[in-house]
N, C-alpha and C. Protein backbone atom coordinates (compact mmCIF):
# COMPACT_ATOMS: atom_id res chain seq x y z
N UNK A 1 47.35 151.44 102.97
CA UNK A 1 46.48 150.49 103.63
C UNK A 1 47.25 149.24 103.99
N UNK A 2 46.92 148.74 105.08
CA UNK A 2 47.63 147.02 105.35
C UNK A 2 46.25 146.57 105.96
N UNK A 3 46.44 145.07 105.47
CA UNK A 3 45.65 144.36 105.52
C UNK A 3 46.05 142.95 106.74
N UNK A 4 45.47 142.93 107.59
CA UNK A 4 45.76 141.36 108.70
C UNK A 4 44.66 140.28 108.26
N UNK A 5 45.19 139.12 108.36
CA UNK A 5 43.98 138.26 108.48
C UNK A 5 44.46 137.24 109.80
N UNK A 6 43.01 136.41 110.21
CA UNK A 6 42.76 135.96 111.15
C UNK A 6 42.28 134.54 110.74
N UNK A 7 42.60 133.52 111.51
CA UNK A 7 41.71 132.17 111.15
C UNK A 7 40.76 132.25 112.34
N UNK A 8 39.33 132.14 112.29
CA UNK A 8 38.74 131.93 112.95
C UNK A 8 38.06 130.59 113.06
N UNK A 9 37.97 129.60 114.19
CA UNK A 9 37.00 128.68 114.19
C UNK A 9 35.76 129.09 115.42
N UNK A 10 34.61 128.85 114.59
CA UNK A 10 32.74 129.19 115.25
C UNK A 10 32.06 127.88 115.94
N UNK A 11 31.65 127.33 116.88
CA UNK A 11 31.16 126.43 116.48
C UNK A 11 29.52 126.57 115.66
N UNK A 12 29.11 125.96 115.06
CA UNK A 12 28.61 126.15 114.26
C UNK A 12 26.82 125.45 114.65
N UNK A 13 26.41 125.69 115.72
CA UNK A 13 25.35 125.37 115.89
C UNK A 13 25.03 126.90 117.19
N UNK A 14 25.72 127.92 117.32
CA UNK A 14 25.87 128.81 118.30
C UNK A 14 24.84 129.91 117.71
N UNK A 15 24.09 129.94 116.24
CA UNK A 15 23.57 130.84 115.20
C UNK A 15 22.41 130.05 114.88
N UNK A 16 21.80 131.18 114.01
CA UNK A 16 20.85 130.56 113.26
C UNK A 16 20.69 131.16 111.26
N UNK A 17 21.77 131.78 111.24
CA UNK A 17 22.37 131.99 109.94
C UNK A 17 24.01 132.29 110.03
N UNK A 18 24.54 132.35 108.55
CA UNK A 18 26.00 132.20 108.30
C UNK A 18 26.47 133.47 108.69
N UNK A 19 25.45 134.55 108.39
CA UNK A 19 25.69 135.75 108.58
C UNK A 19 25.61 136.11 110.11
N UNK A 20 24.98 135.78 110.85
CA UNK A 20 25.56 135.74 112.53
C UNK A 20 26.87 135.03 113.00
N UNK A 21 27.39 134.11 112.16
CA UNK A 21 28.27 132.88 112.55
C UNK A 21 29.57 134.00 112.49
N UNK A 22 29.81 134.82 111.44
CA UNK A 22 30.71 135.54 110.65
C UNK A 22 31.21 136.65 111.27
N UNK A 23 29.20 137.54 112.24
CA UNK A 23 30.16 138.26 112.95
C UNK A 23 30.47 137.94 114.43
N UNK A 24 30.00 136.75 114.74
CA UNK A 24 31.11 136.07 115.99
C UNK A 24 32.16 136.29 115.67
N UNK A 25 32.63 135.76 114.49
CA UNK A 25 34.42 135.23 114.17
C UNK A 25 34.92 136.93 113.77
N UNK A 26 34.53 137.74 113.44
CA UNK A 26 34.65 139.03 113.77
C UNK A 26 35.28 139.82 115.21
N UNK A 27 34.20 139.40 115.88
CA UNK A 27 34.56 139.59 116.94
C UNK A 27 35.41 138.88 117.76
N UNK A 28 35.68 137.74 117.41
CA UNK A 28 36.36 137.16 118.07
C UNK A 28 38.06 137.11 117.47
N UNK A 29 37.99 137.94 115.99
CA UNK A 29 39.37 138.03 115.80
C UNK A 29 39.86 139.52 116.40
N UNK A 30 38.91 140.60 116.87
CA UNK A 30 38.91 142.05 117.34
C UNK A 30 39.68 141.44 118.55
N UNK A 31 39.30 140.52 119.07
CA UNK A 31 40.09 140.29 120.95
C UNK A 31 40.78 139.95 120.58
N UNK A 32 41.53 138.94 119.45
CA UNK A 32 42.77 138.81 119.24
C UNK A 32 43.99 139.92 119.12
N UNK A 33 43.31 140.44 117.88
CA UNK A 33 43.64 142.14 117.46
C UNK A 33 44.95 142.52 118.58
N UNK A 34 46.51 142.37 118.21
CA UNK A 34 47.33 143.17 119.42
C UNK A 34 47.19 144.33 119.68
N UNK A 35 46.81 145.03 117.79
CA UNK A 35 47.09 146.35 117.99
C UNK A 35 45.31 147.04 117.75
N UNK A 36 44.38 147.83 118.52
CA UNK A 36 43.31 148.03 118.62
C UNK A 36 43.62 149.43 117.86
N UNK A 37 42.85 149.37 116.07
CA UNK A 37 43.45 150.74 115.36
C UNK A 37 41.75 151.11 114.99
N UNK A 38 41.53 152.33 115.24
CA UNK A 38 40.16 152.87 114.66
C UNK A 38 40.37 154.08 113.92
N UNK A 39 40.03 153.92 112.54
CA UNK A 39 39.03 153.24 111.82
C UNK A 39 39.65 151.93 111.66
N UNK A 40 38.88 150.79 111.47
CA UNK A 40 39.66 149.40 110.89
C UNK A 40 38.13 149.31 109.95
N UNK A 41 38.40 148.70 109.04
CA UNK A 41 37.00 147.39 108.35
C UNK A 41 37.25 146.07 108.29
N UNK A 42 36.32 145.74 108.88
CA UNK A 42 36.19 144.30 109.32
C UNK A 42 35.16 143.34 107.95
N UNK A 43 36.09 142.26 107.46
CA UNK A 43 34.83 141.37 106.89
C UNK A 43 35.33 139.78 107.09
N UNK A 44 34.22 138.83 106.85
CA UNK A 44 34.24 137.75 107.26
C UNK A 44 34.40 136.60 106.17
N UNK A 45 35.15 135.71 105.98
CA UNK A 45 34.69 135.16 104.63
C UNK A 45 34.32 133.56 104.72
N UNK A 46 33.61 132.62 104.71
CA UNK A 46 33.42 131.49 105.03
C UNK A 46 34.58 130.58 104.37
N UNK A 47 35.33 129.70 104.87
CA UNK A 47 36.23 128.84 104.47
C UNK A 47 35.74 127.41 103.89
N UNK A 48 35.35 127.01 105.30
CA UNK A 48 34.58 125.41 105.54
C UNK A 48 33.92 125.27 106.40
N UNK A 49 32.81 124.23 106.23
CA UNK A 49 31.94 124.10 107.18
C UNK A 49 30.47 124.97 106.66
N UNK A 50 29.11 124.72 107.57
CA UNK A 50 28.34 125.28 107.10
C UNK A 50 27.05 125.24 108.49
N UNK A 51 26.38 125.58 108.62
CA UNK A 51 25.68 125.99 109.48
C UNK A 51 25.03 124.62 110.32
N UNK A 52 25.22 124.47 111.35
CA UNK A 52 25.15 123.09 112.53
C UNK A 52 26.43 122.25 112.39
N UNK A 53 27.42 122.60 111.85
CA UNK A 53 29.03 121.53 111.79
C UNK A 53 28.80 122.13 113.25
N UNK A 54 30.06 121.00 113.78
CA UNK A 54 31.08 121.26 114.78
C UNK A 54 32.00 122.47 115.14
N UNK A 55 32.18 122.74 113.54
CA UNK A 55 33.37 124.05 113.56
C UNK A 55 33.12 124.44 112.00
N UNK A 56 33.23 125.63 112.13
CA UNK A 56 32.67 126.72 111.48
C UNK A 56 33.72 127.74 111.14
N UNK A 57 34.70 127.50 109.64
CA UNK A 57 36.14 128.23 109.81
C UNK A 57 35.55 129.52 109.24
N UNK A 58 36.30 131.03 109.63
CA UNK A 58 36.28 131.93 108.82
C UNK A 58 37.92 132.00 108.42
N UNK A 59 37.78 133.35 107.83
CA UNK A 59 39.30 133.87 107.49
C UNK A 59 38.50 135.74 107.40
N UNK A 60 39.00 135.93 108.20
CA UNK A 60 38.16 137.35 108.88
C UNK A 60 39.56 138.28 108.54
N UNK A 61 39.20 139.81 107.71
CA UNK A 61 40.28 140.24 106.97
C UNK A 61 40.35 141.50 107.83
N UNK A 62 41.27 142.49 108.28
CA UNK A 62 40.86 143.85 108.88
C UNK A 62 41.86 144.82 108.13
N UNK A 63 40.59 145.95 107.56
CA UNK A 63 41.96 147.11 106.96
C UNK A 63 42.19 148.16 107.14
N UNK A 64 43.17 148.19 107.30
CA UNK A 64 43.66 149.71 108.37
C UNK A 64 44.44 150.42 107.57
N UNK A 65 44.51 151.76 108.18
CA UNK A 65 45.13 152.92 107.57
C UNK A 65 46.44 152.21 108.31
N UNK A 66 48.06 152.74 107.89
CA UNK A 66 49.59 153.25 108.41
C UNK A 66 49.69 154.39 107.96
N UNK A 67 49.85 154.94 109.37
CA UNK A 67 50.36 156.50 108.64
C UNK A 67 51.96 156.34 109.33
């Protein structure tokens, strides 16, 4: 298994829970993503910030098989 992580910033009034905010920054670390590997698992983890900030950090983890 290898593991990538991502810094994501949300702004943080774009939701109406943490758990929508999380999978923005999800998705928005997938378009980063150089290498597009399926299966991947995706999770989100809150850093700083909290629901109506300005910015809304994740640290969004993805884990993939290497064969």
């Amino acid at each position: 298994m290898r593991y990538d992580y991502y810094s994501v910033d949300v702004p943080g009034d774009c939701a109406d829970d943490i758990a929508t905010l999380a999978g923005y920054a999800i998705n928005e670390a997938r378009e980063r993503a150089r290498l597009y590997c399926v299966p991947a698992e995706w999770s989100a983890q809150l850093v700083c910030g909290e629901l109506g900030d300005f910015n809304v950090r994740f640290r969004v983890r993805r884990k993939r098989r290497v064969v």
